[in-house]
Protein backbone atom coordinates (compact mmCIF):
# COMPACT_ATOMS: atom_id res chain seq x y z
CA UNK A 1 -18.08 1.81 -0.06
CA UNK A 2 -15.20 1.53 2.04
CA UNK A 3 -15.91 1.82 6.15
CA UNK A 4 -13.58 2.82 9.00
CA UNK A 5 -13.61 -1.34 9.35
CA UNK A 6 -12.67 -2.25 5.59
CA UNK A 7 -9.16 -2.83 4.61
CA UNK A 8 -6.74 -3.34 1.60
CA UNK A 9 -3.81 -5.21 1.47
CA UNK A 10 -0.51 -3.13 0.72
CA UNK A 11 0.30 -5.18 -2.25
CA UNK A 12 -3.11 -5.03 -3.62
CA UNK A 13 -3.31 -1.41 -3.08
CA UNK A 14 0.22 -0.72 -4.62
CA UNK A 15 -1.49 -2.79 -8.13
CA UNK A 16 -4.61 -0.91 -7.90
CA UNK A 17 -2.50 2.82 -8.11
CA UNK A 18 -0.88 1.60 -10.76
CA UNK A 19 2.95 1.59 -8.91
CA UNK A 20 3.61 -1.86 -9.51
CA UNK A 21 1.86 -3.94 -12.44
CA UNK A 22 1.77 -8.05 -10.56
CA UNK A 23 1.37 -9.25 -6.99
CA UNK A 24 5.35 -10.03 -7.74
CA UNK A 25 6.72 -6.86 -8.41
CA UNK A 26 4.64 -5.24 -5.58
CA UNK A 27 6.29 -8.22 -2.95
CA UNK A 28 10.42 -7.30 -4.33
CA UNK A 29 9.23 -3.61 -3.50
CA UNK A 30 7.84 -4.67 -0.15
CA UNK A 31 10.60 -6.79 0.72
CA UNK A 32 13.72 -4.33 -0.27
CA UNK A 33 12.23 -1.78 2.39
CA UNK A 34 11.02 0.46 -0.43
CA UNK A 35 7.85 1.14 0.55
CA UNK A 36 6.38 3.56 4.34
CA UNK A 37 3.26 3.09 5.47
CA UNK A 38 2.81 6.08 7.92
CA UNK A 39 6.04 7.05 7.70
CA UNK A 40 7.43 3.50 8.23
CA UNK A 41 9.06 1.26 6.64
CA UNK A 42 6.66 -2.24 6.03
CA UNK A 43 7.81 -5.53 4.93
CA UNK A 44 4.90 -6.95 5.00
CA UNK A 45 2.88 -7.30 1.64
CA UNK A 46 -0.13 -8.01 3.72
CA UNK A 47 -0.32 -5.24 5.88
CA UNK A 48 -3.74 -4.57 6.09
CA UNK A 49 -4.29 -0.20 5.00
CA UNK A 50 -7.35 1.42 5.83
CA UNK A 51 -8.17 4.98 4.72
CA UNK A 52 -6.27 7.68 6.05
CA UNK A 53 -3.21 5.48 5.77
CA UNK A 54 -0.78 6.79 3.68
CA UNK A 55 1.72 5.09 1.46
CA UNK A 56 5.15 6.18 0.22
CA UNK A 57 7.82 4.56 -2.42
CA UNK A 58 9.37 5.41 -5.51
CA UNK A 59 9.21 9.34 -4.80
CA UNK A 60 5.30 9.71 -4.10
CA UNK A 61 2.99 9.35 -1.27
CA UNK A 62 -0.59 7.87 -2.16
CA UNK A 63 -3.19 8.01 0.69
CA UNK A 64 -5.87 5.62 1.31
CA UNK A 65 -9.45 7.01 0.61
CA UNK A 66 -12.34 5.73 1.26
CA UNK A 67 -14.39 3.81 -0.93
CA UNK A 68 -11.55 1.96 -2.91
């Protein structure tokens, strides 16, 4: 079970939702600027998410839950 301390990486999270299929497709995404975090745009494909966070790109917003 995910704790307030755990974390995900953004690319790894954008694989496990099913929005990008390989580590590869998930770092173009990340580095084009197509992806928030927060409302943000992140570059970074390992920007650490814990829940709560919430991540937009390619029209929907997925939030971080616990327990991933």
């Amino acid at each position: 079970m995910m704790t307030s301390e755990d974390t995900i990486k953004l690319d790894q999270f954008l694989k496990l939702k099913g929005v990008v299929d390989t580590g590869g497709q998930a770092k173009l995404l990340i580095q084009a600027g197509e992806v928030k975090v927060n409302g943000k745009v992140e570059t970074r494909r390992g920007r650490k998410l814990m829940a709560g966070d919430r991540v937009a790109t390619m029209g929907e917003t997925l939030k971080v839950e616990a327990g991933l």
